[in-house]
Protein backbone atom coordinates (compact mmCIF):
# COMPACT_ATOMS: atom_id res chain seq x y z
CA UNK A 1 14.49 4.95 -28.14
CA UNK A 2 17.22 4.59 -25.29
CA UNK A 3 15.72 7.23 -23.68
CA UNK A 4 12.40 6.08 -24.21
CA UNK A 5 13.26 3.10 -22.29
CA UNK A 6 15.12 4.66 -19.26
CA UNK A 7 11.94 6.97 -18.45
CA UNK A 8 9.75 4.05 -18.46
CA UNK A 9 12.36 1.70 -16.45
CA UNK A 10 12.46 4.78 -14.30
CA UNK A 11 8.65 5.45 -13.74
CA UNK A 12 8.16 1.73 -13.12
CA UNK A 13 10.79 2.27 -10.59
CA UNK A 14 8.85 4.70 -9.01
CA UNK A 15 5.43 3.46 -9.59
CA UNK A 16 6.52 0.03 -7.32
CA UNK A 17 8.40 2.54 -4.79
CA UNK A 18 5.23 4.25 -4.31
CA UNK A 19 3.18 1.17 -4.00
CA UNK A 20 5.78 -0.61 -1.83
CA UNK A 21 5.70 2.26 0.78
CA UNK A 22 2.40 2.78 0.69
CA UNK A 23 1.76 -1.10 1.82
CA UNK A 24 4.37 -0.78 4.43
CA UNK A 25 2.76 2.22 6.14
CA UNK A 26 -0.71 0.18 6.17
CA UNK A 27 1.42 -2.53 7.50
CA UNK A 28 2.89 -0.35 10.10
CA UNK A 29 -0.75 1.30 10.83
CA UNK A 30 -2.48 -2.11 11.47
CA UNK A 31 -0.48 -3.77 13.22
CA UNK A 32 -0.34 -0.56 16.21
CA UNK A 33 -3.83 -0.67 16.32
CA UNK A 34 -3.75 -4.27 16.86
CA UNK A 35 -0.99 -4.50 19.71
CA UNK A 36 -3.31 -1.42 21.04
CA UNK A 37 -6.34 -3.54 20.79
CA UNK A 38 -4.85 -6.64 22.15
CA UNK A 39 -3.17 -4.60 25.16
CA UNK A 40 -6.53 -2.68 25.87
CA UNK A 41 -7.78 -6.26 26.18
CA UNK A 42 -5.30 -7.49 28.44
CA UNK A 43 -6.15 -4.43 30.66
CA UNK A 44 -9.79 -5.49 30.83
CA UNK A 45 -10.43 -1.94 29.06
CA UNK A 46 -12.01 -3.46 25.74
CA UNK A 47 -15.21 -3.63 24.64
CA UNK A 48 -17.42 -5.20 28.16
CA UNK A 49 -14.57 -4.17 30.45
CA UNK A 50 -14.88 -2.00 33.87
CA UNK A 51 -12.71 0.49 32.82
CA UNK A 52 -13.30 3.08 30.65
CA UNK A 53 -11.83 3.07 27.61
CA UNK A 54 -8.92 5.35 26.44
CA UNK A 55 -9.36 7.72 23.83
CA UNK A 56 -7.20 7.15 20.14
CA UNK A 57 -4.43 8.84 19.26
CA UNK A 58 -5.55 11.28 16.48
CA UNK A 59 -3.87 10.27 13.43
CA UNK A 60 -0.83 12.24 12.25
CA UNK A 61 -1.20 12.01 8.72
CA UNK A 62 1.49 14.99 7.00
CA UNK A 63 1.45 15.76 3.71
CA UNK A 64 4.22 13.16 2.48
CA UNK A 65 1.74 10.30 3.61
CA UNK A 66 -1.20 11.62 2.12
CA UNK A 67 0.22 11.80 -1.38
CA UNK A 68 1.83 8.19 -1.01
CA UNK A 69 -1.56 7.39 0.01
CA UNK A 70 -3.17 9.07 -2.61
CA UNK A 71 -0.48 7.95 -5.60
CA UNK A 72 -0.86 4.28 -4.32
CA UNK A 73 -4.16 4.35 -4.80
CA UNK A 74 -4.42 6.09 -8.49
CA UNK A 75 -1.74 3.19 -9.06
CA UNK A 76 -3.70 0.27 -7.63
CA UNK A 77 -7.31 1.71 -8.80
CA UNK A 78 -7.60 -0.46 -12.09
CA UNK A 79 -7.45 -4.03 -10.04
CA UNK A 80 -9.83 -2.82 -7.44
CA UNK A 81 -12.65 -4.86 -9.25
CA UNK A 82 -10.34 -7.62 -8.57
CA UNK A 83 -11.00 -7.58 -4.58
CA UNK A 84 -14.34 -6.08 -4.50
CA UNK A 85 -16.24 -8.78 -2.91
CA UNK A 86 -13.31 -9.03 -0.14
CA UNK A 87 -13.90 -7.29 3.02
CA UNK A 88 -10.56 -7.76 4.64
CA UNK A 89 -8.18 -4.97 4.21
CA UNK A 90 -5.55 -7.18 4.00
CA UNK A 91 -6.87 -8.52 0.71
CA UNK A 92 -7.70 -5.62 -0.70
CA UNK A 93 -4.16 -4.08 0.18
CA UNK A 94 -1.99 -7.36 -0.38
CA UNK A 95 -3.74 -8.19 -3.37
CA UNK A 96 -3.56 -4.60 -4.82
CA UNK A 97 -0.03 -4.22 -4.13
CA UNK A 98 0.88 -7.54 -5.93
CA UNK A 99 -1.01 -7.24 -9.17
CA UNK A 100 0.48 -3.70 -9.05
CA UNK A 101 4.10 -4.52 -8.51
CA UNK A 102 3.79 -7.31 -11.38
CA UNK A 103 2.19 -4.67 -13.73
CA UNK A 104 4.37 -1.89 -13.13
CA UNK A 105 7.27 -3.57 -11.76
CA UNK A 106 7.78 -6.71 -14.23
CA UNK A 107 5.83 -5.95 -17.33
CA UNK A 108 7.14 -2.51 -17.24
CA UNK A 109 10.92 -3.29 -16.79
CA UNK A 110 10.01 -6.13 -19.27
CA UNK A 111 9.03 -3.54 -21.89
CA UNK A 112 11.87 -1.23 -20.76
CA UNK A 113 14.05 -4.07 -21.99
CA UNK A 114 12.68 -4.93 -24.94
CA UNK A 115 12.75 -1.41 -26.31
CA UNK A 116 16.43 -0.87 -25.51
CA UNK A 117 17.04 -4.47 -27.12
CA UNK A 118 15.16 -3.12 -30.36
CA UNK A 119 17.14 -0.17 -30.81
């Protein structure tokens, strides 16, 4: 049973990892394309300027950030019904990431806890 509860303490470990990094990377993602936005703006290059616009950087998306992209959202798939009606990827993100850090994070380690205190 003490083993039992180590695996699970250490997959919710990893499950909020996952999540965690996954919501920093969207962090990190947005908020570039909003400074780029906002200094594109500035320029008078924005949507109604003079100057033509510059062309995005292409994404550089390895392999690494796919997966945490792709594990994030297996983990955060079951409260998607939650912020369906949201449009803002904020929500959807922030909202995902919390439910799925108190799930897997505190009822998890909860669990973890009361298994080794059982045995």
């Amino acid at each position: 049973m003490a083993i039992a509860a180590t695996l699970l303490r250490l997959a919710s470990r990893v499950a909020c990892l996952i999540v965690i990094v996954a919501f920093a990377i969207f962090a990190v993602e947005q908020t570039d394309k909003a400074s780029a936005h906002q200094q594109n703006a500035l320029k008078g290059t924005g949507i109604g300027g003079s100057a033509p616009q510059l062309a995005e950087k292409p994404k550089h998306e390895g392999t690494v950030h796919n997966a945490i992209d792709e594990a994030a959202k297996a983990l955060t798939s079951p409260f998607s019904s939650v912020t369906s009606n949201s449009s803002s990827q904020w929500v959807v993100r922030g909202v995902g990431t919390a439910l799925a850090l108190l799930v897997y994070g505190v009822a998890l380690g909860y669990l973890a806890r009361m298994m080794r205190i059982r045995v």
